[in-house]
N, C-alpha and C. Protein backbone atom coordinates (compact mmCIF):
# COMPACT_ATOMS: atom_id res chain seq x y z
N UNK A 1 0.84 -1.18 0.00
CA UNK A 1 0.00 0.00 0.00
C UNK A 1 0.88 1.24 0.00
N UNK A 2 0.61 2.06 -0.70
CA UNK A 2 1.25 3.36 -0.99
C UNK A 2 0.51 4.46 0.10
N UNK A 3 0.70 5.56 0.19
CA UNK A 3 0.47 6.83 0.59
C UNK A 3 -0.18 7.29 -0.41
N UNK A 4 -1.52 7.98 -0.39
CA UNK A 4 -1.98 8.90 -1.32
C UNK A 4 -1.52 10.13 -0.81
N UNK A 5 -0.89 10.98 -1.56
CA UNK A 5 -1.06 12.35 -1.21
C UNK A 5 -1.85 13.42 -2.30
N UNK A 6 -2.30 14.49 -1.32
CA UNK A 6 -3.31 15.41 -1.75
C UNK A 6 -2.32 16.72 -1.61
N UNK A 7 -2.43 17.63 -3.11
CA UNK A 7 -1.57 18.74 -3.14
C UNK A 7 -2.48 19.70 -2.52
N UNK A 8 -1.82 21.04 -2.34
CA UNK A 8 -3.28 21.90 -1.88
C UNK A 8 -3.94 22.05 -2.82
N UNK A 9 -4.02 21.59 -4.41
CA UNK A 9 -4.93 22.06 -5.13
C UNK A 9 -6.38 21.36 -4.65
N UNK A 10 -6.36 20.19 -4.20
CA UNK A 10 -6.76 18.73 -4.34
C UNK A 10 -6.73 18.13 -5.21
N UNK A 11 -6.04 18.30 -6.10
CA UNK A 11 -5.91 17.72 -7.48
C UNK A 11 -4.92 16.74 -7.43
N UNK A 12 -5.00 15.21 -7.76
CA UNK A 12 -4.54 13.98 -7.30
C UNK A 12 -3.73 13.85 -8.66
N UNK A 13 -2.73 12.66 -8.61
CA UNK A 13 -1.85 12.40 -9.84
C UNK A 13 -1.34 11.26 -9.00
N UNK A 14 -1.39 10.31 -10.06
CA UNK A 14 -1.00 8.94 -9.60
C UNK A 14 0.80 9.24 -10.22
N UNK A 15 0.91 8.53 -8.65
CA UNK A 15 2.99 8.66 -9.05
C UNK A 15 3.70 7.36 -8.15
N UNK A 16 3.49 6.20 -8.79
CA UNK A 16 3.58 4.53 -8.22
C UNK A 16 3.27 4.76 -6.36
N UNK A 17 2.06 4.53 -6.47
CA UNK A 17 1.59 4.41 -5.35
C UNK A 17 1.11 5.91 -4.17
N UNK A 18 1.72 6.60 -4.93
CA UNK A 18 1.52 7.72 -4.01
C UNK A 18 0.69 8.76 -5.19
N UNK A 19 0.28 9.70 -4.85
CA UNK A 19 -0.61 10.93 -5.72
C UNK A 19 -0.41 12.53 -4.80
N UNK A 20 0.07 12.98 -5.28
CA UNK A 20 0.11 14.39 -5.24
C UNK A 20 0.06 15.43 -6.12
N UNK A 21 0.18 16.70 -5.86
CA UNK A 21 0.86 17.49 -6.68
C UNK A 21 1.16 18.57 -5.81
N UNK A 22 2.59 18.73 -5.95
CA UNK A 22 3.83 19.74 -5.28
C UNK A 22 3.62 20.36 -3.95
N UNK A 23 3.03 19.81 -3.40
CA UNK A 23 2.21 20.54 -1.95
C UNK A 23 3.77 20.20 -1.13
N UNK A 24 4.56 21.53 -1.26
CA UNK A 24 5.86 21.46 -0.92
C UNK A 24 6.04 22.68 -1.07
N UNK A 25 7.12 23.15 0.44
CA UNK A 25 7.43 24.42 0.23
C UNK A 25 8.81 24.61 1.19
N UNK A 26 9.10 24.89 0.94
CA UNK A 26 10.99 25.42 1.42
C UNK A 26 11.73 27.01 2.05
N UNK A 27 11.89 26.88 3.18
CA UNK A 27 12.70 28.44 3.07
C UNK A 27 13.79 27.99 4.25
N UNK A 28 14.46 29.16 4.47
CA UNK A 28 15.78 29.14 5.11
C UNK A 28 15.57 29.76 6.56
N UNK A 29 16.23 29.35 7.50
CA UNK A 29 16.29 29.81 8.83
C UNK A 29 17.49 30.51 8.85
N UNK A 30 17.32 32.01 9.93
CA UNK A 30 18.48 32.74 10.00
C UNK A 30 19.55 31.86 10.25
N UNK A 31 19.73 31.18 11.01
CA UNK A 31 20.75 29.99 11.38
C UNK A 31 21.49 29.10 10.21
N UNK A 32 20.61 29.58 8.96
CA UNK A 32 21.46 28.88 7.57
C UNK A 32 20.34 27.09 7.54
N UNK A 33 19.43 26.72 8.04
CA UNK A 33 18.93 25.51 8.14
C UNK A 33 17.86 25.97 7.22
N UNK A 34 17.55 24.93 6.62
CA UNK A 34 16.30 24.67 5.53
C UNK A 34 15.08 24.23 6.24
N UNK A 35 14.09 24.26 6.17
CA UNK A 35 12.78 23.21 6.51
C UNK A 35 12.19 23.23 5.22
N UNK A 36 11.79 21.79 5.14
CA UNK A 36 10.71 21.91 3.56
C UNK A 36 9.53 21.08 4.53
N UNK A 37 8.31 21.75 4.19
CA UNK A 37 7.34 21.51 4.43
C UNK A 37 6.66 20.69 3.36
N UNK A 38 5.50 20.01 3.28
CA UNK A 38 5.09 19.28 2.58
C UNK A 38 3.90 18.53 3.46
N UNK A 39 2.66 18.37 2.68
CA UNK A 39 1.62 17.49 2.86
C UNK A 39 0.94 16.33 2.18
N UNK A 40 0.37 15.67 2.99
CA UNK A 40 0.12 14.57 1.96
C UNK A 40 -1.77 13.66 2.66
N UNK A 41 -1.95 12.53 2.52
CA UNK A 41 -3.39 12.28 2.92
C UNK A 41 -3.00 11.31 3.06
N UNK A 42 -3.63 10.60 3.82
CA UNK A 42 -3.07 9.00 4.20
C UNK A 42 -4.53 8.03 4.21
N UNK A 43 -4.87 7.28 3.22
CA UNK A 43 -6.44 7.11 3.05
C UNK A 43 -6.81 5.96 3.92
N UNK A 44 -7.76 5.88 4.38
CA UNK A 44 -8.32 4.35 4.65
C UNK A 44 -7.69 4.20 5.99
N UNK A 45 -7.32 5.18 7.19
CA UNK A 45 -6.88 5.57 8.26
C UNK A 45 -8.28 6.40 8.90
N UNK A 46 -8.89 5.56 9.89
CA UNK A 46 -9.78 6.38 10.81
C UNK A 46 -9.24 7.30 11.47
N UNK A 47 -9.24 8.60 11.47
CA UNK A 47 -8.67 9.71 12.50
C UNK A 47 -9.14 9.69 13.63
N UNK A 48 -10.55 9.33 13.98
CA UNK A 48 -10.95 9.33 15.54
C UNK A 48 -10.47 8.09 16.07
N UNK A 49 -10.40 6.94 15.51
CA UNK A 49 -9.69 5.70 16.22
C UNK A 49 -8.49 6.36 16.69
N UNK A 50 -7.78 6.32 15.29
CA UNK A 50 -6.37 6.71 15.64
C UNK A 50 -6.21 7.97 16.92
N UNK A 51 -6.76 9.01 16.92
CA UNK A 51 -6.90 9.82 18.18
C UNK A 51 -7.02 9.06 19.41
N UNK A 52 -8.02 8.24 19.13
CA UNK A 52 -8.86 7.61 20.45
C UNK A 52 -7.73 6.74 21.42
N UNK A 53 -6.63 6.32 20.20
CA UNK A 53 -6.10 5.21 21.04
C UNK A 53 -4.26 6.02 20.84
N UNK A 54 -3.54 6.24 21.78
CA UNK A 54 -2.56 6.96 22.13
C UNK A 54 -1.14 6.31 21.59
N UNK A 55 -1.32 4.81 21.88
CA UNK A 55 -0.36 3.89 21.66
C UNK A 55 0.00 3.58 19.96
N UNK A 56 -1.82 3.71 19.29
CA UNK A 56 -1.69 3.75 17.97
C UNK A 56 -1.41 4.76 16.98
N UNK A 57 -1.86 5.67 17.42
CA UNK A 57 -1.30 7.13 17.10
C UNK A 57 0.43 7.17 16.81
N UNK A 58 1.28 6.92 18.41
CA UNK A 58 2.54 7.09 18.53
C UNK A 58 2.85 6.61 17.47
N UNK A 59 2.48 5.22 17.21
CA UNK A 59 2.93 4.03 16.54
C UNK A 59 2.84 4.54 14.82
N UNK A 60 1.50 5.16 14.65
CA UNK A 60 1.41 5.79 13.41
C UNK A 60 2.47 6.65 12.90
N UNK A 61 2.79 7.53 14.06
CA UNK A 61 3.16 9.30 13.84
C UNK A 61 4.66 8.54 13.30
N UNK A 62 5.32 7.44 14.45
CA UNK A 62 6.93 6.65 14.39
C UNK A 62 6.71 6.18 12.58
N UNK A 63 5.61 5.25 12.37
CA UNK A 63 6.05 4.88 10.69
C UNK A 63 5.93 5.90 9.79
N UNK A 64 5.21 7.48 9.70
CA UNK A 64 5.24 8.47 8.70
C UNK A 64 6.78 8.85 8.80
N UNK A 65 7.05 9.12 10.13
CA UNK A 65 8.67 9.74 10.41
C UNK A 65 9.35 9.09 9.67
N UNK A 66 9.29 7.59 10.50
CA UNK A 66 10.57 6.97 9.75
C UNK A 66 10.16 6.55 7.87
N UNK A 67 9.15 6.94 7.51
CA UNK A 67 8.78 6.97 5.57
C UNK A 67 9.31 8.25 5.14
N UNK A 68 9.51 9.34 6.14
CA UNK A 68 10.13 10.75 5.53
C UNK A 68 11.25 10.69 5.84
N UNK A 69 12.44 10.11 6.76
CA UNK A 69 13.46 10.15 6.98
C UNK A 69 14.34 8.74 5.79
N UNK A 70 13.45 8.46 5.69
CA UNK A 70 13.93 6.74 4.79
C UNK A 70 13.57 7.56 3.06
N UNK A 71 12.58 8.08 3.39
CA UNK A 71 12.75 8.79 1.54
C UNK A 71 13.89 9.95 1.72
N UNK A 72 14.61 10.50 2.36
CA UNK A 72 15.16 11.98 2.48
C UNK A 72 16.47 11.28 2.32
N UNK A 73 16.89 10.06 3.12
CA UNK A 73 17.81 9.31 3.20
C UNK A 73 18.37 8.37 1.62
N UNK A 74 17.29 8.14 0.89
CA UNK A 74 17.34 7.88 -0.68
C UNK A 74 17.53 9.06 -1.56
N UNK A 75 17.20 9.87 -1.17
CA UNK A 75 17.61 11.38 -1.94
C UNK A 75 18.84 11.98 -1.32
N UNK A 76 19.90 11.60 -0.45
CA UNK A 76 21.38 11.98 0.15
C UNK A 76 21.45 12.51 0.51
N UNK A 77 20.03 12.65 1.96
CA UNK A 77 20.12 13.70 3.01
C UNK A 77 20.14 12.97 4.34
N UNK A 78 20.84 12.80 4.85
CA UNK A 78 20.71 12.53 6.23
C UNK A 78 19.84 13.59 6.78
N UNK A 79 18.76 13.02 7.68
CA UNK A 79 17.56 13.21 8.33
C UNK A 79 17.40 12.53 9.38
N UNK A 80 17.63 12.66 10.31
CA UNK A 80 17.36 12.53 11.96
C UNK A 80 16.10 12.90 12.00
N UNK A 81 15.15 11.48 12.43
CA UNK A 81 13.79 11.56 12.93
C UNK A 81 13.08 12.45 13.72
N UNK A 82 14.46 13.08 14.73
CA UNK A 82 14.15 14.25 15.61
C UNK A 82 13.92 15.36 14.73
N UNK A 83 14.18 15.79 13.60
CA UNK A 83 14.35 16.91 12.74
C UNK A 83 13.06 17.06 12.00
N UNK A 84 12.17 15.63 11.92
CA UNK A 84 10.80 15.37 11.40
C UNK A 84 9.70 16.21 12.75
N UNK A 85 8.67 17.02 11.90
CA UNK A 85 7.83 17.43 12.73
C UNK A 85 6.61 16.93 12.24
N UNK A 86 5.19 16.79 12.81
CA UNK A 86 4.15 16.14 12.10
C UNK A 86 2.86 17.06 13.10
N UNK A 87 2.04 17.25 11.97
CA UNK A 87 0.64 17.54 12.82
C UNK A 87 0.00 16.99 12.04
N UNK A 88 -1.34 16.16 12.69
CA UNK A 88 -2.39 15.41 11.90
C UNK A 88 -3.46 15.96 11.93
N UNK A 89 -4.23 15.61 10.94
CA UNK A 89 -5.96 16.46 11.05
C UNK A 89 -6.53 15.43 10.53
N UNK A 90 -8.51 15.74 10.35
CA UNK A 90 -9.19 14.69 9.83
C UNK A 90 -9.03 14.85 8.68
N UNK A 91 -9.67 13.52 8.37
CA UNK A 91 -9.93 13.65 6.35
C UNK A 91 -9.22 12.66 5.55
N UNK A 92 -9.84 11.18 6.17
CA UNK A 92 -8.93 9.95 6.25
C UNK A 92 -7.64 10.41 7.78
N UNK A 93 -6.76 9.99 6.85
CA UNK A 93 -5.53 11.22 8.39
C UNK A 93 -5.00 12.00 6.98
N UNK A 94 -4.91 13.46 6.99
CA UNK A 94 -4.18 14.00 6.17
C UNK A 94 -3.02 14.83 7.30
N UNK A 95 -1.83 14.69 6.96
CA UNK A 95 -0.19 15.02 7.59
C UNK A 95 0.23 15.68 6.49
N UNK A 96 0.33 17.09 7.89
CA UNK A 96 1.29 18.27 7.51
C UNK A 96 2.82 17.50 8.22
N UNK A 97 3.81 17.38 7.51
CA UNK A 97 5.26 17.58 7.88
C UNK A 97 6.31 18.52 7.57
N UNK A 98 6.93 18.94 8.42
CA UNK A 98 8.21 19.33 8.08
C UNK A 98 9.50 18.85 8.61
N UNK A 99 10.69 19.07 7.71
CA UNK A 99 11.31 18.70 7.89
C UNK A 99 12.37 19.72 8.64
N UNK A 100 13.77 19.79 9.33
CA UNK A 100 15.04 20.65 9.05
C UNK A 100 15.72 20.08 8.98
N UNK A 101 16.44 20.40 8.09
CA UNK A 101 17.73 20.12 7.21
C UNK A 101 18.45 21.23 7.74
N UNK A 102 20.02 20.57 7.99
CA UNK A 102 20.93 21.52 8.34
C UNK A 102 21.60 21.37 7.08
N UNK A 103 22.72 22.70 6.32
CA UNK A 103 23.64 22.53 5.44
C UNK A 103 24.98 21.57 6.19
């Protein structure tokens, strides 16, 4: 099973298993560090279960991290899970992340 992701247009595009479009955005911290932000939808995920139960949640929030630190890590960025930020909302679960990247 893939990740669907939803761009902010909502406009979907199948891309092997996943669907987005560019819902990604990037700027620089005085400190010289990057964060790229990015969203996506995660389908066929109850959000009130997942709320309801604390252990499953954690457990959720740990496999998105480690799917953004394991894709960042295929693109030749070292990414420390600590550097992953996540907020969830309803709507299946749709996840806002960001990342920081140090140079």
């Amino acid at each position: 099973h893939g990740l669907d992701v939803v761009g902010r247009e909502g406009r979907r595009k199948d891309s092997g298993g996943a669907r987005g479009e560019g819902a990604v955005a990037a700027g620089r911290s005085a400190a010289g560090a990057w964060t790229v932000a990015f969203s996506f939808l995660v389908q066929h995920v109850d959000f009130g279960a997942l709320c309801a139960e604390p252990d499953l949640r954690a457990a959720f929030r740990s496999a998105v991290k480690s799917a953004v630190t394991d894709a960042a890590s295929r693109s030749g960025s070292d990414v420390p899970g600590g550097s992953v930020s996540l907020e969830l909302y309803p709507g299946s679960v749709a996840v806002r992340a960001a990342v920081l990247v140090h140079d």
